[in-house]
Protein backbone atom coordinates (compact mmCIF):
# COMPACT_ATOMS: atom_id res chain seq x y z
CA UNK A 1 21.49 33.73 92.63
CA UNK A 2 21.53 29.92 91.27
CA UNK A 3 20.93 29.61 87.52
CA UNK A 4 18.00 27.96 86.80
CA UNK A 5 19.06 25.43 83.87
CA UNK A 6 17.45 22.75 82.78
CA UNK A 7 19.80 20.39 80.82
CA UNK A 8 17.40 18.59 77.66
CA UNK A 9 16.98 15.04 77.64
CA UNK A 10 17.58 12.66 74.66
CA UNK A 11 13.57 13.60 73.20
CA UNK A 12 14.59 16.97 73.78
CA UNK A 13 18.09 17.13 71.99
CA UNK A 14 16.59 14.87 69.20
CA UNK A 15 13.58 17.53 68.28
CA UNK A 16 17.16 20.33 67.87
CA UNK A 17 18.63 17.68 65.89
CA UNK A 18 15.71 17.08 63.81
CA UNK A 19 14.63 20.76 63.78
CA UNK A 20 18.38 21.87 62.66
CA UNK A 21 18.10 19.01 59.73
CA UNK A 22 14.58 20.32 58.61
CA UNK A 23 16.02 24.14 58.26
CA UNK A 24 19.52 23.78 57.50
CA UNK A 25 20.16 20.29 56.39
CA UNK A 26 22.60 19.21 59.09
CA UNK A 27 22.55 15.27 59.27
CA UNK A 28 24.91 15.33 62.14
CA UNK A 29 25.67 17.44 64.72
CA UNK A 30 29.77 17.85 66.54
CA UNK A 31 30.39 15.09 69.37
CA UNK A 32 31.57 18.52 71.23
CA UNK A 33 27.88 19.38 71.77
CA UNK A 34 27.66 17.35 74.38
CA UNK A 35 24.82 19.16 76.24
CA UNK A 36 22.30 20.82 75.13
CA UNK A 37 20.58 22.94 78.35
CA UNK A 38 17.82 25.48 78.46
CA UNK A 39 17.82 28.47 80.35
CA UNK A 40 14.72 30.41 82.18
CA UNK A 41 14.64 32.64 79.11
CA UNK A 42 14.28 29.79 77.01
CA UNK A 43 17.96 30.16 75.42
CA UNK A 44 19.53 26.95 74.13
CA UNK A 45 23.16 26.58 75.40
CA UNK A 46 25.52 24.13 74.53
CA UNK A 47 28.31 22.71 76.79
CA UNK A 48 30.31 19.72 77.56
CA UNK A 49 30.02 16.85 80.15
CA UNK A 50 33.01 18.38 82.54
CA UNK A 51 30.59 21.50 83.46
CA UNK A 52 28.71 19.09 85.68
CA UNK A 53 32.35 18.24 87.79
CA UNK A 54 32.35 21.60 89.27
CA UNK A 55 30.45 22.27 92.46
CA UNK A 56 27.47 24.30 91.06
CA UNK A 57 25.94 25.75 94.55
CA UNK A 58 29.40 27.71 95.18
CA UNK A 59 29.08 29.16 91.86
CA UNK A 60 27.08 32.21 90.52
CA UNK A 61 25.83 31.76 87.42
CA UNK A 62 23.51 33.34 85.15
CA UNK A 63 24.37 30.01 82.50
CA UNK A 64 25.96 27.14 81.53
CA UNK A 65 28.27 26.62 77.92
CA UNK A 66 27.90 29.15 75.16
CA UNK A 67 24.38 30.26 74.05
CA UNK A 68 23.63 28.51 70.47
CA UNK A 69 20.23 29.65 69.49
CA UNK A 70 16.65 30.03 70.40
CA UNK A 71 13.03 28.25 69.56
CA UNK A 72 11.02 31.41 67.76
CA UNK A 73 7.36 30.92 66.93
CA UNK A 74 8.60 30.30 63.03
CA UNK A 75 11.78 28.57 63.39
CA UNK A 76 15.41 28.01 65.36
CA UNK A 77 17.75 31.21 65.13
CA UNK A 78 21.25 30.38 65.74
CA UNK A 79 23.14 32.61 67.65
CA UNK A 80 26.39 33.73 65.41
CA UNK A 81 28.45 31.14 68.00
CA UNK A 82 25.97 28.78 66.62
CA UNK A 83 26.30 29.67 63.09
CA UNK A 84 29.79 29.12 63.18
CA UNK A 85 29.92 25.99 65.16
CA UNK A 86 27.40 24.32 62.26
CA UNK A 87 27.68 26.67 59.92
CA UNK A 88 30.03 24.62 58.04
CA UNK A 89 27.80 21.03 58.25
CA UNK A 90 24.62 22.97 56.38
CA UNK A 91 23.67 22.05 53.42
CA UNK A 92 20.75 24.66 52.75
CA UNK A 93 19.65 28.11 53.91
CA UNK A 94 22.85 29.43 53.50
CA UNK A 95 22.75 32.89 51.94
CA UNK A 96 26.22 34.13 50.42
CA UNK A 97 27.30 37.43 50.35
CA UNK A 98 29.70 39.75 48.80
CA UNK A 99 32.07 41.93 50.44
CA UNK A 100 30.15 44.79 49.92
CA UNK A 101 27.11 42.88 51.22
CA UNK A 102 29.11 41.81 54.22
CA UNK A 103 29.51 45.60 54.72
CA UNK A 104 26.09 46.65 54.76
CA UNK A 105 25.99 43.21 56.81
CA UNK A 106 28.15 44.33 59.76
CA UNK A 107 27.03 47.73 60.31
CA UNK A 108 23.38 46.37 60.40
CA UNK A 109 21.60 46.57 57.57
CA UNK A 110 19.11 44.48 55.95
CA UNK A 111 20.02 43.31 52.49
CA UNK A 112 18.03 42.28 49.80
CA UNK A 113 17.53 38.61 48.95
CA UNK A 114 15.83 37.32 46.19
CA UNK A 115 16.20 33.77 46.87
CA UNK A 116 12.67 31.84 46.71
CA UNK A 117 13.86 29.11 48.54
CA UNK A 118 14.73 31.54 51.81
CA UNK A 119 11.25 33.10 51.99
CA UNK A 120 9.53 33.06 55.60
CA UNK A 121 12.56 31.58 57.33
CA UNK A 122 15.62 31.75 59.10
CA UNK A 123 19.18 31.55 57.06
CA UNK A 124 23.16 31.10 58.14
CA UNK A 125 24.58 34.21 56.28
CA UNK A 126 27.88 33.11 54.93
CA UNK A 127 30.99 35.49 53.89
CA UNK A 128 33.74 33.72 51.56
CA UNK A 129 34.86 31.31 54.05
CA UNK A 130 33.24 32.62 57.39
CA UNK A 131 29.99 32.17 58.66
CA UNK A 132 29.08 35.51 60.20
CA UNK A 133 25.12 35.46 61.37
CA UNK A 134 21.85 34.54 60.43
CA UNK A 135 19.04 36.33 59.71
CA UNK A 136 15.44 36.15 58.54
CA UNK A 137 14.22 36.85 54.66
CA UNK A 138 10.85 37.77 54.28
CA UNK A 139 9.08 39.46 50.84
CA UNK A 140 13.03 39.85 49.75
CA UNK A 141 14.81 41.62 52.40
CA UNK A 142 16.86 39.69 54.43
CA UNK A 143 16.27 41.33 57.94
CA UNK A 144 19.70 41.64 59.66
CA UNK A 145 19.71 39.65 63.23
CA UNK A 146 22.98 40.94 64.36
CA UNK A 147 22.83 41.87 67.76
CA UNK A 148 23.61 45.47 68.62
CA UNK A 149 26.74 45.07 70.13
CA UNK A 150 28.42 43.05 67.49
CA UNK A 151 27.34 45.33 64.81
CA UNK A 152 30.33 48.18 63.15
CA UNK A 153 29.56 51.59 64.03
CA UNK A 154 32.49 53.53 62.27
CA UNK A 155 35.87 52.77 60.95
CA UNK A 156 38.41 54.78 60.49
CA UNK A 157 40.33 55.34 57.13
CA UNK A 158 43.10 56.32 57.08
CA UNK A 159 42.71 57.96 53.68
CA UNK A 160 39.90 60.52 54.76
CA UNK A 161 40.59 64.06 54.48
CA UNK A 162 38.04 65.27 57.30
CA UNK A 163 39.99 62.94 59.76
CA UNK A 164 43.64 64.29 58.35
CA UNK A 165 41.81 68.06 58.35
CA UNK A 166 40.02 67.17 61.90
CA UNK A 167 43.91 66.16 63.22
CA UNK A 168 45.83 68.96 61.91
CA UNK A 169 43.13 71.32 63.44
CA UNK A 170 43.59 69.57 67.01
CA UNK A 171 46.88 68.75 66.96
């Protein structure tokens, strides 16, 4: 099955350019994105020139680079590769959160967000130093966009007593 990937021309990679400026403030984007190419589902990927050296009938590909983000009917959402690879060039939509927020965060949740500036749009969600996701705010909740995979399901501590009681019962 060949990929079917269309790789954006300059009009094309200047409207992302412009489009991450307008929402996020970023003036200039890495020299490493290269390549900006669009998949059938309408994914933006991002890869680098030497992609195009390897013989792509003998490979089987479903797409090229990593995905960075998609066009949505009110905005660009970054993937959480995306968010990290700009993450740090943004200058606005950047909502900060604690570490208890980054809790709630990572197991899914939507927090609440009652930043003016964020309503109706997409934001990079930003943990002390990290950029971890992006997400949408709308009437002040911030509506989680971590993908299902990526999200925590249950940690263990080590300090529970059901897990100590749950051991000695078992063991």
């Amino acid at each position: 099955m060949k990929a079917e990937i269309i790789i954006l021309n300059s009009k094309d990679r200047k409207h992302i350019r412009q489009t991450l400026n307008e929402q996020f403030g970023i003036n200039e984007i890495p020299d490493n994105l290269v390549y900006f190419c669009l998949n059938k589902r309408e994914r933006v990927y991002v890869c680098n020139k030497e992609i195009f050296d390897l013989d792509q009938e003998a490979l089987r590909t479903n797409a090229f680079g990593l995905y960075f983000g998609t066009f949505m009917i009110d905005g660009f959402r970054l993937s959480l590769e995306g968010t990290q690879m700009i993450g740090p060039l943004a200058t606005k939509n950047i909502f900060e959160i604690n570490d208890l927020q980054f809790e709630e965060y990572i197991k899914g949740e939507n927090l609440v967000c009652e930043n003016e500036d964020f309503q109706k749009q997409y934001v990079i969600v930003k943990h002390n130093n990290d950029f971890v996701g992006v997400g949408r705010v709308k009437e002040g909740i911030f509506s989680n966009h971590l993908s299902k995979s990526r999200k925590l399901k249950k940690v263990f501590n080590p300090n529970d007593e059901e897990s100590e009681s749950s051991c000695d019962d078992s063991c």
